[in-house]
Protein backbone atom coordinates (compact mmCIF):
# COMPACT_ATOMS: atom_id res chain seq x y z
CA UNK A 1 -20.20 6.21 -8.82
CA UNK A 2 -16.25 6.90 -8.58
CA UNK A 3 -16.16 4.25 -5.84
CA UNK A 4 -18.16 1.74 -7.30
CA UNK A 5 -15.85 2.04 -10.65
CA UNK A 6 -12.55 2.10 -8.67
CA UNK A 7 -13.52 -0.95 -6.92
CA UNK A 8 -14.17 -2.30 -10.39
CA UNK A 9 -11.14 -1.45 -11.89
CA UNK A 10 -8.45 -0.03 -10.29
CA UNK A 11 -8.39 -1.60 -6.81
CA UNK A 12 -6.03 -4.63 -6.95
CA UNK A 13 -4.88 -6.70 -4.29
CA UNK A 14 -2.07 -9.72 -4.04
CA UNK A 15 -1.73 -12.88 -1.52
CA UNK A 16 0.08 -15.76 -1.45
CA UNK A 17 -1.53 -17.59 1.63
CA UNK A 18 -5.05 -19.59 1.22
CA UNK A 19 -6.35 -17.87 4.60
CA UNK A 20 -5.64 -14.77 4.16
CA UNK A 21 -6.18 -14.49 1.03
CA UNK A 22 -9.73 -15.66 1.90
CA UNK A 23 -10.28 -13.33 4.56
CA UNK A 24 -8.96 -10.41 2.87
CA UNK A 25 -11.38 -10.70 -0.20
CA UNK A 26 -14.43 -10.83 2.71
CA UNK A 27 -12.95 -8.01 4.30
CA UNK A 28 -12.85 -6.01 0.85
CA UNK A 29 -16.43 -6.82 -0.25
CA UNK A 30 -17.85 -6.53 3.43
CA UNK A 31 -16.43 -3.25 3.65
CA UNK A 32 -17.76 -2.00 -0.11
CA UNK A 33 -20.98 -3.35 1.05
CA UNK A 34 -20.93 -0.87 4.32
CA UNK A 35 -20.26 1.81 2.05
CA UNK A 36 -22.10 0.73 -0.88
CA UNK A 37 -25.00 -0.73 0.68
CA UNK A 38 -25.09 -3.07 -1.56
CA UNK A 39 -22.89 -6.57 -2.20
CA UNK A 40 -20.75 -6.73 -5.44
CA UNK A 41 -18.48 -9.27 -5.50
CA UNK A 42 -14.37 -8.32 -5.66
CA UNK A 43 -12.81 -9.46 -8.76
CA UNK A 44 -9.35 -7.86 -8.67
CA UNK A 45 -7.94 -10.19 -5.89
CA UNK A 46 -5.29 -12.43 -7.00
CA UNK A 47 -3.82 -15.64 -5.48
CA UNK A 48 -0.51 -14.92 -6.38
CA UNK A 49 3.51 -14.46 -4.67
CA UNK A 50 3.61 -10.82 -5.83
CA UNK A 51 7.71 -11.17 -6.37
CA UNK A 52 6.97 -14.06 -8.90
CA UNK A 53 4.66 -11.50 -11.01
CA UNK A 54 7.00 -9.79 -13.52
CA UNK A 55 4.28 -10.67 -15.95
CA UNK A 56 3.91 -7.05 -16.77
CA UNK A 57 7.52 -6.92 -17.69
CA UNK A 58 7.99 -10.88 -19.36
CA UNK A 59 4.60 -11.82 -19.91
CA UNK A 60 4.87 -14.52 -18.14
CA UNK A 61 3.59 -15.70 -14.62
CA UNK A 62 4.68 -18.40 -12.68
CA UNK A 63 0.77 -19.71 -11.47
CA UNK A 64 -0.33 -21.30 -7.66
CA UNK A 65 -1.55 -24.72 -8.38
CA UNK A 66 -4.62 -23.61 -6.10
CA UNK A 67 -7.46 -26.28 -6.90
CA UNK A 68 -10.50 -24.22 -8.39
CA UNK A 69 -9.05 -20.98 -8.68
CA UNK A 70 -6.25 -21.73 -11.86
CA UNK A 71 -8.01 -20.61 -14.27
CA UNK A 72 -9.84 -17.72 -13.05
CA UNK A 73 -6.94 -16.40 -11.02
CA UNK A 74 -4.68 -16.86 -14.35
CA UNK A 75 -7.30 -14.15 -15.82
CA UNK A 76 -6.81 -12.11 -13.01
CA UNK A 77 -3.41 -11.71 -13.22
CA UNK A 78 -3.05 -11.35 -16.79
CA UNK A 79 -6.33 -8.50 -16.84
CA UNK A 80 -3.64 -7.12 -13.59
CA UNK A 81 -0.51 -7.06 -15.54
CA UNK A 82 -2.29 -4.93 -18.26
CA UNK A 83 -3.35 -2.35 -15.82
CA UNK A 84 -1.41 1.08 -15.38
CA UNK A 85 -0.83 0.91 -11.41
CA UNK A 86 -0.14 4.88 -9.82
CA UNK A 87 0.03 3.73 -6.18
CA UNK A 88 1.54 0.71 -4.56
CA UNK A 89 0.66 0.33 -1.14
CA UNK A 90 2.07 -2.21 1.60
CA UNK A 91 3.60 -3.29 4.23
CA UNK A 92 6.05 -5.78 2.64
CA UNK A 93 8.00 -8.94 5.32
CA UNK A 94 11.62 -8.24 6.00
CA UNK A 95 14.15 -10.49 7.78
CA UNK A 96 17.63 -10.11 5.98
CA UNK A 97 20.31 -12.48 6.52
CA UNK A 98 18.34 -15.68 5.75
CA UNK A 99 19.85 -16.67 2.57
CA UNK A 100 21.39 -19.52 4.71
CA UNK A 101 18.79 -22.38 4.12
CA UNK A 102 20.39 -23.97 7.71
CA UNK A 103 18.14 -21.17 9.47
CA UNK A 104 14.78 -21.45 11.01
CA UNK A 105 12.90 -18.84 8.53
CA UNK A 106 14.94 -19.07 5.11
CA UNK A 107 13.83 -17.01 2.16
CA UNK A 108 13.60 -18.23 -1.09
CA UNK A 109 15.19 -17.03 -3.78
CA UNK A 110 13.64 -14.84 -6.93
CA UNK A 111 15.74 -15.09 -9.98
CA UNK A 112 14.00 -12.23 -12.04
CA UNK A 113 13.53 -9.79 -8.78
CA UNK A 114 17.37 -10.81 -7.22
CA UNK A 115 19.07 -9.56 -10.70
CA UNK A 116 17.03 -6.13 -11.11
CA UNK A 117 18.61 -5.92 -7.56
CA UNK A 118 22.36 -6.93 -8.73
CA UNK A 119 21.75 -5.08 -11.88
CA UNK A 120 20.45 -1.68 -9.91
CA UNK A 121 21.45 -1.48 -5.92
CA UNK A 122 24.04 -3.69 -5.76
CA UNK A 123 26.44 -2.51 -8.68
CA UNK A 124 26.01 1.24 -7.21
CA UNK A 125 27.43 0.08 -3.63
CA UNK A 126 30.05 -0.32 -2.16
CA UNK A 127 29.74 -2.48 1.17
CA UNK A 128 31.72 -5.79 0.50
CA UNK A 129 28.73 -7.86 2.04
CA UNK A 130 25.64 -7.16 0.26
CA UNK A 131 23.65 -9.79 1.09
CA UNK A 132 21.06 -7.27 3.42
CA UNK A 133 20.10 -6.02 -0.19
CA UNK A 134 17.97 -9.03 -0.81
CA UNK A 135 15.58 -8.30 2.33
CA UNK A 136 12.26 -8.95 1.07
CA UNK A 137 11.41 -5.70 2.02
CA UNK A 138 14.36 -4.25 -0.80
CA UNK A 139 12.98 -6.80 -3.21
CA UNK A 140 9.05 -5.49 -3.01
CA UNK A 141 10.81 -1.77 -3.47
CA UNK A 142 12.38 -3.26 -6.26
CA UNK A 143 9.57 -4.21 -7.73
CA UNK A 144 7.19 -1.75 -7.06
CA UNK A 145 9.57 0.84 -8.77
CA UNK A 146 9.78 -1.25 -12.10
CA UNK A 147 5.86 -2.12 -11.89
CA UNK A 148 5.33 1.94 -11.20
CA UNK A 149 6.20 2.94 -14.52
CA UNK A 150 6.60 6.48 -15.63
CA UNK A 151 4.07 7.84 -12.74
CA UNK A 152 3.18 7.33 -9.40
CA UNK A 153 3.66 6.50 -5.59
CA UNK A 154 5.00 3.53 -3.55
CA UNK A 155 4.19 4.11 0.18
CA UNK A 156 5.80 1.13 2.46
CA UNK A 157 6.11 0.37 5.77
CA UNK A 158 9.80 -1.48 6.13
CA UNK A 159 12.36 -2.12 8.32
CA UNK A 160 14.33 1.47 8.85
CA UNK A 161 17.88 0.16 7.94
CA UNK A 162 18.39 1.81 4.56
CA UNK A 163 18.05 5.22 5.59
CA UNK A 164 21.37 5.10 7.22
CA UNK A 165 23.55 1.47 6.53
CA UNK A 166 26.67 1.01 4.96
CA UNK A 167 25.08 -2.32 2.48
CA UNK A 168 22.37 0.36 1.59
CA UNK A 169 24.60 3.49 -0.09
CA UNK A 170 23.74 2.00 -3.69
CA UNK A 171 20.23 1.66 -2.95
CA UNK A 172 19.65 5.32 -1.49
CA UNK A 173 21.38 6.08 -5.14
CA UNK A 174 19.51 4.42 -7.02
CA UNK A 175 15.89 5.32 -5.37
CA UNK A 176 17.27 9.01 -5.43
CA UNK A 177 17.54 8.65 -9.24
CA UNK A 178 14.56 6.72 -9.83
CA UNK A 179 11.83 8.70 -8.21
CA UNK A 180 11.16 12.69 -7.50
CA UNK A 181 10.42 13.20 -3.70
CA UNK A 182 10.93 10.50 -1.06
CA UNK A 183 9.04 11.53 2.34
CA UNK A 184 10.40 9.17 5.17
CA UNK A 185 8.94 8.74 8.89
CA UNK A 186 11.13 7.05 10.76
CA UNK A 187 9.42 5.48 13.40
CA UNK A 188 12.42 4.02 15.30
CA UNK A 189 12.34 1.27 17.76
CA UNK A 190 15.67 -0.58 16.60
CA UNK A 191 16.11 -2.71 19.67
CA UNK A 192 19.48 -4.27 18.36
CA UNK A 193 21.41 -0.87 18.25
CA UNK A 194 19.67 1.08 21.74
CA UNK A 195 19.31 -1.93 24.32
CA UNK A 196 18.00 1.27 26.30
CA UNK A 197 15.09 0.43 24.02
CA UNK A 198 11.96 -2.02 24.24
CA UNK A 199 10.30 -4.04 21.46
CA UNK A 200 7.11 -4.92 23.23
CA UNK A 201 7.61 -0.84 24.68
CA UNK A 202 9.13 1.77 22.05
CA UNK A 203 8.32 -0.69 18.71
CA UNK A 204 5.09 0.09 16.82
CA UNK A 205 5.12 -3.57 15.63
CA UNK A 206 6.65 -4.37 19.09
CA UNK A 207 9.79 -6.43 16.83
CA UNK A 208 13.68 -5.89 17.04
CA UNK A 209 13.81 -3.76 13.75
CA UNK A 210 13.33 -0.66 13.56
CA UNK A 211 10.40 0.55 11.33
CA UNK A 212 9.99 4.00 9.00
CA UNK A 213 6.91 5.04 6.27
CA UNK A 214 8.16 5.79 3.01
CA UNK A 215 6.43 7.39 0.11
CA UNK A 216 8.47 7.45 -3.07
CA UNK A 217 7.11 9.88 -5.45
CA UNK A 218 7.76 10.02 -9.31
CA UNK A 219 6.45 12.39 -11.96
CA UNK A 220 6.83 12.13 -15.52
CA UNK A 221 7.60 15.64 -16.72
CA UNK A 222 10.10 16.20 -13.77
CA UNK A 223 14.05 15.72 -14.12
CA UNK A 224 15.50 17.32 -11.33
CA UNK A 225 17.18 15.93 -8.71
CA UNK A 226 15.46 14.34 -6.04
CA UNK A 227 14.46 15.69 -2.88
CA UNK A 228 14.61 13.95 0.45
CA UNK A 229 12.37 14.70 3.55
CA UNK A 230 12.97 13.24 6.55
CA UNK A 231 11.16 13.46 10.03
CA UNK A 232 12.17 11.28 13.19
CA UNK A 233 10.02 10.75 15.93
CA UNK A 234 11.84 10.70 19.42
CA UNK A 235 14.21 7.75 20.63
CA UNK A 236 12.63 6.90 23.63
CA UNK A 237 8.69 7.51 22.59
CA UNK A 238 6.78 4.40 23.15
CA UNK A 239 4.71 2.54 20.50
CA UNK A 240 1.25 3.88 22.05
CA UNK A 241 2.70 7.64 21.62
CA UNK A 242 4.07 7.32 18.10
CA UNK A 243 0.83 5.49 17.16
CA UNK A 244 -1.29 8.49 19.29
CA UNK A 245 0.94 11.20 16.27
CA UNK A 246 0.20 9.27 13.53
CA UNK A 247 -3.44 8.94 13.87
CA UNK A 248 -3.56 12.74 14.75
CA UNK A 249 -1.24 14.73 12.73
CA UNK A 250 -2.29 14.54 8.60
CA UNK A 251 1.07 14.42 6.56
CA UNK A 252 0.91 18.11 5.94
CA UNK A 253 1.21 18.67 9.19
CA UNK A 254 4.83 16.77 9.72
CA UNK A 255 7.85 18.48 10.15
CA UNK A 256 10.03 17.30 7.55
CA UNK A 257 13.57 17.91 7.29
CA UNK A 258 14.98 18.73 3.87
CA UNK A 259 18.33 16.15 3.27
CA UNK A 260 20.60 16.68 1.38
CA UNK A 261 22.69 13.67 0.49
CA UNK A 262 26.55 13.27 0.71
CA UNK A 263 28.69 11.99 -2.02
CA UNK A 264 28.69 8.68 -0.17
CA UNK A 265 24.95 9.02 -0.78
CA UNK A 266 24.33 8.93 3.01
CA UNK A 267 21.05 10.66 4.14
């Protein structure tokens, strides 16, 4: 009965590509119907570029022109922006530095999400160059912390750089004062600073960047300061090993260290 109503009403789910937004919703409703045994069709998956939906804050959605699917998906998204949403889970794109439209893989720009990121990150820091702050993978934290609202958890998987760069002191600021408890596992793999290391070898996603899982916790009733917990798996592990202690140790059984920030705001 609980699953059955949470796959109702309080399982949502965002794409912004026809395919797999197509095989996701079979995936979804396959997968109910293996636990279920029974089909029911998934209602609460939205053809939509998640960073364009600040409908819950403006009321207003800029809508896919997605033959067949307007209307319906427009009733999606406005029955989705009236939901209270506790967790946000993904595992958002990031590839800084591509503001330059000459480049291969340019991102575009969002007006609403890039000045909640000028109005919050950026105007705590202090790096000169702040142009890593619009990373998609910033901009989905950005928005997952104002779509949050007064309770709940983000858990991300993103690129590792703002646990420790210069561009991201404002950011680790502003995250500090905007949520509870912040648990990070930092997977590591950053080819680019260790050319001892290997994507394809020590890289979970076998990339350049390295990778970390964050969970951002708020509570309501809580105002004290924020506490950081940090655990590092080792330098020269390789992917198949740091996958091997994720899918065996449970998250109570991680060795967390307890950080406590600088007045640089450096963890």
């Amino acid at each position: 009965h609980q699953l059955a109503h949470k796959y109702k009403h309080e399982l949502h789910c965002n794409e912004v590509a026809i395919l797999p937004y197509y095989i996701a919703n079979l995936n979804i409703e396959y997968t109910y119907k293996q636990k279920m045994g029974a089909y029911e069709p998934f209602e609460n998956i939205v053809f939509v570029d998640t960073l364009d939906n600040m409908g819950f804050k403006t009321g207003y959605v800029r809508q896919l022109g997605l033959f067949g699917l307007t209307d319906e998906n427009s009733e999606r998204i406005e029955r989705q922006n009236k939901r209270d949403i506790s967790v946000i889970i993904g595992n958002p794109p990031y590839n800084a530095w591509q503001e330059n439209y000459n480049l291969s893989n340019p991102n575009r720009s969002y007006k609403e999400i890039d000045d909640r990121i000028r109005q919050t990150y950026a105007r705590q820091g202090t790096a000169q160059n702040q142009i890593g702050l619009y990373d998609m993978y910033t901009r989905f934290y950005r928005w997952a912390s104002d779509r949050l609202g007064e309770e709940g958890i983000v858990a991300f998987i993103t690129n590792n750089s703002f646990i420790d760069a210069r561009v991201y002191d404002g950011f680790r600021k502003v995250i500090a004062e905007e949520f509870n408890y912040i648990y990070l596992v930092d997977l590591g793999g950053n080819v680019r600073n260790n050319p001892k290391l290997s994507g394809t070898k020590n890289n979970v996603f076998g990339i350049q960047a390295g990778v970390t899982i964050g969970f951002m916790v708020r509570h309501r009733n809580d105002s004290s300061s924020c506490h950081v917990f940090y655990a590092r798996r080792p330098e020269m592990d390789t992917a198949s090993q740091k996958l091997q202690f994720l899918a065996t140790n449970s998250f109570r059984q991680i060795d967390f260290q307890h950080i406590n920030p600088n007045h640089r705001h450096s963890w």
